[in-house]
Protein backbone atom coordinates (compact mmCIF):
# COMPACT_ATOMS: atom_id res chain seq x y z
CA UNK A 1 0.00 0.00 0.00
CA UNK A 2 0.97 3.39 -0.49
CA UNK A 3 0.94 6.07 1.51
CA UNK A 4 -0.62 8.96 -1.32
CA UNK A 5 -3.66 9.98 -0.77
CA UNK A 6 -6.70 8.30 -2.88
CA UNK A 7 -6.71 10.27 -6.18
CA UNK A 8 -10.27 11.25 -7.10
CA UNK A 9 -11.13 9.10 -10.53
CA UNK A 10 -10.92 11.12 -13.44
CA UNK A 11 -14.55 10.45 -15.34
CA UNK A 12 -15.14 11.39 -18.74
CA UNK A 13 -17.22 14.66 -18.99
CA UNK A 14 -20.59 14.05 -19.19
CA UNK A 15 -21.45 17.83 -20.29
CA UNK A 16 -22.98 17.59 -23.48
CA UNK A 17 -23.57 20.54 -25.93
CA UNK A 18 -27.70 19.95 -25.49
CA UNK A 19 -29.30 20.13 -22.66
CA UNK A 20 -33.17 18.87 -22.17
CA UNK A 21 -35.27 21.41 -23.91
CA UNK A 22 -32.83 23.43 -25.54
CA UNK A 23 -33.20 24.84 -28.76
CA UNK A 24 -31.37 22.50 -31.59
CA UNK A 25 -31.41 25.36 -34.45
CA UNK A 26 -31.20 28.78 -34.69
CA UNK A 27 -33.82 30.55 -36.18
CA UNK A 28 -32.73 32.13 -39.64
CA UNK A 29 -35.11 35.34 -39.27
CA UNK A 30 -33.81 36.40 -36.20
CA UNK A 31 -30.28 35.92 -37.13
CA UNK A 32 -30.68 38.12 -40.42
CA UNK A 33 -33.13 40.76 -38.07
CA UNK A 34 -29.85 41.04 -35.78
CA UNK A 35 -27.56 40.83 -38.82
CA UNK A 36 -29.65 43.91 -40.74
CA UNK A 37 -29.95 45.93 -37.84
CA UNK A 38 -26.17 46.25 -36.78
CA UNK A 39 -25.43 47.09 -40.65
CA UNK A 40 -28.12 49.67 -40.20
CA UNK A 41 -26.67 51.43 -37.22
CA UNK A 42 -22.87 51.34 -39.24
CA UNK A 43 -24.24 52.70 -42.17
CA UNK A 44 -26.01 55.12 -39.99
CA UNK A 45 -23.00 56.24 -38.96
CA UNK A 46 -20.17 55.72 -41.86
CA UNK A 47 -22.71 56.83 -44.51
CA UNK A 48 -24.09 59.61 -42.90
CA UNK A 49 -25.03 61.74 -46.02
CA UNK A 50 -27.54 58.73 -47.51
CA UNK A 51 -30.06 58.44 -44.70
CA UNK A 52 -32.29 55.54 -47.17
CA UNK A 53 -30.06 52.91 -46.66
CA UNK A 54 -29.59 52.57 -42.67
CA UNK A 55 -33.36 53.27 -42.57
CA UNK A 56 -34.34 50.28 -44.84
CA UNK A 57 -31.69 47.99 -43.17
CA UNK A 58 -32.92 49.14 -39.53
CA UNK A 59 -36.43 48.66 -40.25
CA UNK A 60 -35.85 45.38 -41.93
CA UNK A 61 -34.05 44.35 -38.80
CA UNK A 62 -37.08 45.67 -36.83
CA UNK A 63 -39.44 43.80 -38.96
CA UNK A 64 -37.94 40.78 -38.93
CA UNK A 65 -36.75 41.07 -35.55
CA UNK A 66 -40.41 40.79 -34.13
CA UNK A 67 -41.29 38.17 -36.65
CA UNK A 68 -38.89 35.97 -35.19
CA UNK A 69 -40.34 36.68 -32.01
CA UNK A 70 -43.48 34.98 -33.48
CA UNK A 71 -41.98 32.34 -34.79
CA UNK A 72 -39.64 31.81 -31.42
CA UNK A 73 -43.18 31.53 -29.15
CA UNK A 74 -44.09 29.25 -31.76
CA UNK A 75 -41.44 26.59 -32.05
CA UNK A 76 -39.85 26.09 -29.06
CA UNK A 77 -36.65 23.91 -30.75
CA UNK A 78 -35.73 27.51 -32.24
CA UNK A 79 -32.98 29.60 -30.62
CA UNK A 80 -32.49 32.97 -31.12
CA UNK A 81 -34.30 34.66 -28.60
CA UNK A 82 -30.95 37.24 -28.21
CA UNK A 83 -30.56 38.00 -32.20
CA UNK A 84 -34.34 38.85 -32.35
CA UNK A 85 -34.65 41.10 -29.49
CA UNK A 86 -31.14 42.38 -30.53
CA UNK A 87 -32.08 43.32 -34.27
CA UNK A 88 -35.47 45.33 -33.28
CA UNK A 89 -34.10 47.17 -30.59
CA UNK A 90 -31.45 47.94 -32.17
CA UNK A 91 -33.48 48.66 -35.52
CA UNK A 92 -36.09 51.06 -33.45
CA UNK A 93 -32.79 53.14 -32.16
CA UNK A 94 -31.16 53.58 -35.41
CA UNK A 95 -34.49 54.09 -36.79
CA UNK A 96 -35.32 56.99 -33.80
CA UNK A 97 -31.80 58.13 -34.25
CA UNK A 98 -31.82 58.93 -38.01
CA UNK A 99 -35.56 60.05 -38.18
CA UNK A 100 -35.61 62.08 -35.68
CA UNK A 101 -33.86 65.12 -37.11
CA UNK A 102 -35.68 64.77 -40.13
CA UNK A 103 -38.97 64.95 -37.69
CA UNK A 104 -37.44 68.24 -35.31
CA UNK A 105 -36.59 69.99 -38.76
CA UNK A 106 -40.48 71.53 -39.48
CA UNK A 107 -40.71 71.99 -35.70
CA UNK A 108 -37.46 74.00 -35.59
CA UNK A 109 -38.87 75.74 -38.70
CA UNK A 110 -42.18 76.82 -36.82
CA UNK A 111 -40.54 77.62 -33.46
CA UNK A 112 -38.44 80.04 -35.57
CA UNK A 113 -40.36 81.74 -37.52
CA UNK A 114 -39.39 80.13 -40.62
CA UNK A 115 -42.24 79.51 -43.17
């Protein structure tokens, strides 16, 4: 006998990637919705002088955000949950952020005394 203390026994990880009742796929819809918005809010802010393109990317990612969102409640093997709340709220910020000096603009105009 020796006198080392009893070594614990090494076991073979029984983590597995899936748990029960995870989601096996990804849902598509909410990964473009996530994918959309975040090249909404860079074009937002690299292309600064064409205001159509973030808004049609950042309301395609809000769109498509909360259909995912349907489609999530809906199939509970989809994951996603993240990307779809990620692209519409980021989406409804760019969307606030671009629109909303095009919005102050005729209120500025009035509070000025601009026709």
């Amino acid at each position: 006998m020796s006198n080392l203390p009893d070594q614990p026994q090494h076991r073979q990880s029984q983590r597995t990637n899936k748990t029960a009742g995870s989601p096996t796929r990804y849902s598509g819809t909410a990964i473009t919705a996530a994918t959309a918005a975040l090249l909404g809010a860079f074009s937002a802010f690299f292309i600064g002088d064409i205001a159509l393109v973030p808004i049609l990317l950042s309301s395609t990612g809000v769109v498509l955000g909360l259909v995912s969102r349907k489609q999530l409640q809906q199939d509970k093997t989809l994951g996603g949950a993240g990307a779809s709340a990620a692209g519409a709220i980021i989406g409804a910020i760019v969307l606030i952020i671009v629109l909303l000096p095009w919005l102050l603009i005729p209120f500025a105009n009035v509070v000025a005394g601009f026709n």
